[in-house]
C-alpha atoms as a PDB file:
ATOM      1  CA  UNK A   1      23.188   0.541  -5.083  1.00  0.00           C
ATOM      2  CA  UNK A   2      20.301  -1.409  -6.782  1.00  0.00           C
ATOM      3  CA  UNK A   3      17.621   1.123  -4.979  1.00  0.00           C
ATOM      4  CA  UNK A   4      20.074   4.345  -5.076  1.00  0.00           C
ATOM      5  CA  UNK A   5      20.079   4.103  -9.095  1.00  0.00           C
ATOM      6  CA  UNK A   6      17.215   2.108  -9.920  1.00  0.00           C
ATOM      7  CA  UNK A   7      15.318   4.954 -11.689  1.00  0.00           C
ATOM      8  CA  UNK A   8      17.915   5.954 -13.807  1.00  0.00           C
ATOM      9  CA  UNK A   9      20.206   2.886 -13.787  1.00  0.00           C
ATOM     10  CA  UNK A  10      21.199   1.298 -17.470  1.00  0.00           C
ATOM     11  CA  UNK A  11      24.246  -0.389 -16.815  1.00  0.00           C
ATOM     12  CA  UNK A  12      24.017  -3.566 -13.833  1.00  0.00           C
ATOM     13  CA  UNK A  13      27.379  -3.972 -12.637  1.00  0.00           C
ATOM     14  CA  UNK A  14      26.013  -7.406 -11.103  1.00  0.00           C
ATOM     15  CA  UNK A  15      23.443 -10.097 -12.200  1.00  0.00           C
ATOM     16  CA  UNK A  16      21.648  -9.482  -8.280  1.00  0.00           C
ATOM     17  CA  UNK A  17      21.445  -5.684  -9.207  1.00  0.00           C
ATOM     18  CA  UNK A  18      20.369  -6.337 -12.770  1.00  0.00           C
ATOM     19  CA  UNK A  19      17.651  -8.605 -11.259  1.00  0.00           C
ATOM     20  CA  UNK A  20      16.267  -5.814  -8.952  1.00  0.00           C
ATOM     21  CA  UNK A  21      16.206  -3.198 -11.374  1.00  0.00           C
ATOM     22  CA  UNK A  22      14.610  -5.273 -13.801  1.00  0.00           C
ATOM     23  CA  UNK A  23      11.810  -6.630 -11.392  1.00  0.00           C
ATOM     24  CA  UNK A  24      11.054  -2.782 -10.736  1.00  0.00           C
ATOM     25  CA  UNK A  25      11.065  -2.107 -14.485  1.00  0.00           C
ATOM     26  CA  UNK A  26       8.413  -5.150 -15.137  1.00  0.00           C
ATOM     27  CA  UNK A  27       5.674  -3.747 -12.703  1.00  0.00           C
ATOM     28  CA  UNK A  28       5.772  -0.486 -14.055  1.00  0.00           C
ATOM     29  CA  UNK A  29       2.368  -0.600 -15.714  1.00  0.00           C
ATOM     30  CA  UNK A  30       1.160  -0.400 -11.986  1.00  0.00           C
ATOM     31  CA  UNK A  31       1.426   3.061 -12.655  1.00  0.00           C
ATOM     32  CA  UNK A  32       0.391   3.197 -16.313  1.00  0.00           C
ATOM     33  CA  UNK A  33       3.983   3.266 -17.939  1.00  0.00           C
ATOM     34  CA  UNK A  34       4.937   0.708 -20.598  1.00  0.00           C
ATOM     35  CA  UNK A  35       7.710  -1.507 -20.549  1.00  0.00           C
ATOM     36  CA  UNK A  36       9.873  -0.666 -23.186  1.00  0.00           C
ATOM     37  CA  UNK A  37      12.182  -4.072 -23.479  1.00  0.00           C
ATOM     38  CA  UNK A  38      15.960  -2.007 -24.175  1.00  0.00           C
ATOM     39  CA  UNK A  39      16.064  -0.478 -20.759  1.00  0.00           C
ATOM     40  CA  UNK A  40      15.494  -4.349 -19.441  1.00  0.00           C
ATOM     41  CA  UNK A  41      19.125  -6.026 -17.784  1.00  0.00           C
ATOM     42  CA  UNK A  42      18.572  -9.504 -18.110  1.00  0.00           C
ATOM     43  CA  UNK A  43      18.088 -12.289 -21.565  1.00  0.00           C
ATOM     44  CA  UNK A  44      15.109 -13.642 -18.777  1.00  0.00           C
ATOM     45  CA  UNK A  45      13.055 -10.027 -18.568  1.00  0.00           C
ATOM     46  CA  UNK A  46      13.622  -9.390 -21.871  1.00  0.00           C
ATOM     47  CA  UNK A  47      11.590 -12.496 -23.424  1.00  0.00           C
ATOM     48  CA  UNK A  48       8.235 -10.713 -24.806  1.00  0.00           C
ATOM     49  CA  UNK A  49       6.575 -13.907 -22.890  1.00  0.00           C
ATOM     50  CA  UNK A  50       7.942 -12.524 -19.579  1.00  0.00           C
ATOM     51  CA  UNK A  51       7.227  -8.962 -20.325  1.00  0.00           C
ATOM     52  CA  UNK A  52       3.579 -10.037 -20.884  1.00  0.00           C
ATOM     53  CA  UNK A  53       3.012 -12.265 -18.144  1.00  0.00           C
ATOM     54  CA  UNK A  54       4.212  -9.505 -15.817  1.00  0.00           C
ATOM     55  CA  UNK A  55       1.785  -6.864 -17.611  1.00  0.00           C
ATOM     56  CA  UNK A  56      -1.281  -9.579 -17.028  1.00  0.00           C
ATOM     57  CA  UNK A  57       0.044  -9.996 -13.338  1.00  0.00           C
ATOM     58  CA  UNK A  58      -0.022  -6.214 -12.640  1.00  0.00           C
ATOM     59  CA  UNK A  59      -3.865  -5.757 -14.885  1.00  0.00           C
ATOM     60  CA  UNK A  60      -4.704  -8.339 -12.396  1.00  0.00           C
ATOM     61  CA  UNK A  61      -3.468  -6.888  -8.981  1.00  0.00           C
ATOM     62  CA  UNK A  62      -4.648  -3.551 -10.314  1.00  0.00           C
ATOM     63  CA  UNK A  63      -8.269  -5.181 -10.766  1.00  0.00           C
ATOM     64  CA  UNK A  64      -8.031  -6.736  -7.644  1.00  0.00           C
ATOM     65  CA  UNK A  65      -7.205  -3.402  -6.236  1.00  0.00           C
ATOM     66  CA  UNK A  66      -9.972  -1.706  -7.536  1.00  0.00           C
ATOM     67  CA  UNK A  67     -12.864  -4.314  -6.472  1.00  0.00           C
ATOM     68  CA  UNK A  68     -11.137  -4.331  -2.998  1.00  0.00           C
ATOM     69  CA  UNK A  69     -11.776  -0.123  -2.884  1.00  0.00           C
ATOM     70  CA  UNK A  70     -15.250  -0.614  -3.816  1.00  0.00           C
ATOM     71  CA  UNK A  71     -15.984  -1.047  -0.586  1.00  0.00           C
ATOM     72  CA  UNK A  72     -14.362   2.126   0.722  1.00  0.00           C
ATOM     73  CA  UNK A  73     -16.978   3.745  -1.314  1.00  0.00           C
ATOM     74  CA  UNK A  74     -19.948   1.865  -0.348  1.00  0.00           C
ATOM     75  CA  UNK A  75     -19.495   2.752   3.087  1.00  0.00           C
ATOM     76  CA  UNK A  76     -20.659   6.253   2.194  1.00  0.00           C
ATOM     77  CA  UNK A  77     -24.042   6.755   3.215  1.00  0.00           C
ATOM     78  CA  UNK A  78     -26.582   7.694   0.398  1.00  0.00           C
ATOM     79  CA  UNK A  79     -26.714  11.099   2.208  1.00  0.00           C
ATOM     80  CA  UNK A  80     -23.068  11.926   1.358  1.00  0.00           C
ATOM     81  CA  UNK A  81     -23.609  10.630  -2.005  1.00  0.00           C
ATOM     82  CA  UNK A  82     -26.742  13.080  -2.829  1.00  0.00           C
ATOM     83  CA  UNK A  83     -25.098  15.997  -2.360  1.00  0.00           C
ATOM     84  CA  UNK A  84     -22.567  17.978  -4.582  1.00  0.00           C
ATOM     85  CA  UNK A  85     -21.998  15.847  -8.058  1.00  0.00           C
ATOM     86  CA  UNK A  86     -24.863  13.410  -9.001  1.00  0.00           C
ATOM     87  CA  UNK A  87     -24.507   9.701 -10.983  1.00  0.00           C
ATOM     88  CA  UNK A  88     -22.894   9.827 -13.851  1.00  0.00           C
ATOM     89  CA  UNK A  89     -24.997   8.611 -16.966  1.00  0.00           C
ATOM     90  CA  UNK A  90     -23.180   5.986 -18.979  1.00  0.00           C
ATOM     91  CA  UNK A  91     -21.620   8.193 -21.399  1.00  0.00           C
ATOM     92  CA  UNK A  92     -19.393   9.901 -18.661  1.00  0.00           C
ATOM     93  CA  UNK A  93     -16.223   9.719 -16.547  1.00  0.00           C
ATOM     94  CA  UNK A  94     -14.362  10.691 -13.814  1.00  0.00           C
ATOM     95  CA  UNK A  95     -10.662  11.026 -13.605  1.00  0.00           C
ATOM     96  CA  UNK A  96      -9.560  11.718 -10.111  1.00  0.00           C
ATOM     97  CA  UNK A  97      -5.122  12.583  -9.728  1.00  0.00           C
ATOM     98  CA  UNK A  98      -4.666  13.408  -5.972  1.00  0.00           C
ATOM     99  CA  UNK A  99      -2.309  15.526  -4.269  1.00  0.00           C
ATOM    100  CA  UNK A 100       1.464  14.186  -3.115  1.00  0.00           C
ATOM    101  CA  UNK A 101       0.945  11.489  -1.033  1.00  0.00           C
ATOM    102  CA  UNK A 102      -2.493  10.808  -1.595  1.00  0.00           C
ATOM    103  CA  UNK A 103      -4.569   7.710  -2.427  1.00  0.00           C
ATOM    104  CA  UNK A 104      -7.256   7.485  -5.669  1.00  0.00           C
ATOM    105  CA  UNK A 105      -9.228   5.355  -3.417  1.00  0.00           C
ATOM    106  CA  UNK A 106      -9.420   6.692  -0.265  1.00  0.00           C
ATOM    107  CA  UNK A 107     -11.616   9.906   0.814  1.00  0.00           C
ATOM    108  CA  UNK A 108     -12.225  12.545  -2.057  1.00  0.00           C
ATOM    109  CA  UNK A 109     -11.694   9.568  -4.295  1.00  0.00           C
ATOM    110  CA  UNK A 110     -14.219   7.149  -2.668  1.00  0.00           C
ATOM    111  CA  UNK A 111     -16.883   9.574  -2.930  1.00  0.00           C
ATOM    112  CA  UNK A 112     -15.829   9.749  -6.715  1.00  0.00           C
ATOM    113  CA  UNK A 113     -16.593   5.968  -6.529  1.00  0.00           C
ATOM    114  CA  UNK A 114     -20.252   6.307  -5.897  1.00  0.00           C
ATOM    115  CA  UNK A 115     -20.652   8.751  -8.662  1.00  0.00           C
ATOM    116  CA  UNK A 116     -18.801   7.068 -11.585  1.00  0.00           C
ATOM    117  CA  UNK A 117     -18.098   3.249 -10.589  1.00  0.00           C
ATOM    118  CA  UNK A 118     -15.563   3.243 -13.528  1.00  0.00           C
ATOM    119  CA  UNK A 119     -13.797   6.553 -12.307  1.00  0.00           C
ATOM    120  CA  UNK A 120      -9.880   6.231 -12.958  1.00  0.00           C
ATOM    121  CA  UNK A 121      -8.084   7.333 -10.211  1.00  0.00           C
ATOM    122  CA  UNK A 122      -4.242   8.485  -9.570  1.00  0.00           C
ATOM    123  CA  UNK A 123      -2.338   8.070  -6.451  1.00  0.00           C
ATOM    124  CA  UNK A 124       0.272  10.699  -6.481  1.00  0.00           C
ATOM    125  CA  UNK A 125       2.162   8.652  -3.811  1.00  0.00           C
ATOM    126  CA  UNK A 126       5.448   7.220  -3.306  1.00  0.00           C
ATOM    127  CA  UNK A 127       5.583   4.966  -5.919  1.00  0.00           C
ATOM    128  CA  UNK A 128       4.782   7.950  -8.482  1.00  0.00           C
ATOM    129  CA  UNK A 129       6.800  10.298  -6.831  1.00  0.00           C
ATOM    130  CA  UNK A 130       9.783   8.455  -7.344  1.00  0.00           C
ATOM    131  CA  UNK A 131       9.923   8.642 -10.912  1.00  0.00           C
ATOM    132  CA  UNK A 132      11.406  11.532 -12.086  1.00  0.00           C
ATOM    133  CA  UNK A 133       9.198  14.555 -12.870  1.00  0.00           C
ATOM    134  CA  UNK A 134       9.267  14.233 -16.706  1.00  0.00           C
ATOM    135  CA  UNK A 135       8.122  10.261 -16.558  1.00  0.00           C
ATOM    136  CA  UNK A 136       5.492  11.845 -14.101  1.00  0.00           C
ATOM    137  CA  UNK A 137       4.131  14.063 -16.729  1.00  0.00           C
ATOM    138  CA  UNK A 138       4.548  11.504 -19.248  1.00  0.00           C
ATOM    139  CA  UNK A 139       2.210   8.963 -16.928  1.00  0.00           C
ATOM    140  CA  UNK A 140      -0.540  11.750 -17.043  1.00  0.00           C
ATOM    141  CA  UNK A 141      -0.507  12.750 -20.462  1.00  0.00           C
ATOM    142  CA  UNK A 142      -1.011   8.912 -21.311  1.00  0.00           C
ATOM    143  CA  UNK A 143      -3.280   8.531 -18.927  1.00  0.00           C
ATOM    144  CA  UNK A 144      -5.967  11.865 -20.058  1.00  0.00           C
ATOM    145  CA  UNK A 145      -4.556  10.547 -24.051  1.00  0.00           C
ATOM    146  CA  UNK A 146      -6.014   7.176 -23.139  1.00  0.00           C
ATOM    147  CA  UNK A 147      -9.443   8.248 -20.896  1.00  0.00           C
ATOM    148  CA  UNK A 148     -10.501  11.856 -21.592  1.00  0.00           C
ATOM    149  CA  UNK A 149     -13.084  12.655 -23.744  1.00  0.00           C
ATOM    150  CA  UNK A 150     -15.615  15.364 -24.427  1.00  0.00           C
ATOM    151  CA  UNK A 151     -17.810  13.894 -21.681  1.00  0.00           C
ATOM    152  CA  UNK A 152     -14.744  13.361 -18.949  1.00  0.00           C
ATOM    153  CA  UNK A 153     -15.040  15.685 -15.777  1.00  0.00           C
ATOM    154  CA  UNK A 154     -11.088  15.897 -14.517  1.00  0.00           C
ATOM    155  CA  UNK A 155     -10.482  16.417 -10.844  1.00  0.00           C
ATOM    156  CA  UNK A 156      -6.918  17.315  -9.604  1.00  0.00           C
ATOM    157  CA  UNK A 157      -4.990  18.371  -6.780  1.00  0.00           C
ATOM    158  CA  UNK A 158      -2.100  20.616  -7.175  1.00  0.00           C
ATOM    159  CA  UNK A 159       0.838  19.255  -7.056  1.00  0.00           C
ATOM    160  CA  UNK A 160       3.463  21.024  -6.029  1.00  0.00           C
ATOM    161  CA  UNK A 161       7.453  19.936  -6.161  1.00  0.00           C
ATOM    162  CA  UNK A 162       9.828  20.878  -3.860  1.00  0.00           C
ATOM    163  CA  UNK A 163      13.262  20.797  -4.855  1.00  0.00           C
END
């Protein structure tokens, strides 16, 4: 029950379920969504200390995820790197949103690496596919409100949802 109706779950009917959904609920900046504190179960997850200790663990993981992927990208040899886009000058960016099930870091998005180190990337994978399809539009409006500007090239594949 905890996993059938964690995404749109409000009411625990037990403190174990309650615990589960609220665990989910405190790692959701993973994928750029802000806890909001009334959807939480428990007194314990809803303490603003909590809720920011959680947010610092996930910046952290999400750093450590990105410095671990640098190395998918310097694996590309300099002759895969010359061609198509060139280095972007300090004053640009890259946002990268794959296709379903794919993985910012990996392929298309390593390449996008050696071009922009700071490039944000989106995994359109099962973690964001999950969430249902409004929240998913929701995560990428936030995230091009947050990171596009005039000098921000946007890369995306198409996703397409199957009902």
């Amino acid at each position: 029950m905890a996993c059938e109706q964690h995404t749109g779950g409000t009411h625990a009917p037990n403190e174990t379920v309650a615990t589960c959904w609220d665990a989910d609920r405190l790692d959701l900046p993973r994928v750029f969504i802000q806890v909001k504190p009334q959807l939480l179960c428990t007194k314990y997850a809803k303490d603003p200390v909590m809720i920011e200790t959680a947010n610092q663990r996930v910046q952290r993981w999400l750093s450590k995820r990105d410095n671990s992927h640098q190395n998918d990208s310097d694996n590309l040899s300099s002759k895969q790197a010359s061609r198509g886009l060139k280095k972007m000058t300090s004053d640009q960016r890259i946002i990268y949103i794959t296709g379903r099930g794919g993985d910012a870091n990996k392929g298309l998005g390593a390449y996008l690496k050696t071009i922009d180190s700071h490039r944000i990337g989106l995994s359109v994978n099962s973690i964001f596919l999950v969430l249902p399809f409004e929240q998913q539009l929701a995560v990428i409006h936030d995230l091009l409100g947050r990171f596009d500007g005039p000098n921000t090239s946007i890369i995306a594949n198409p996703m397409v949802r199957t009902c």
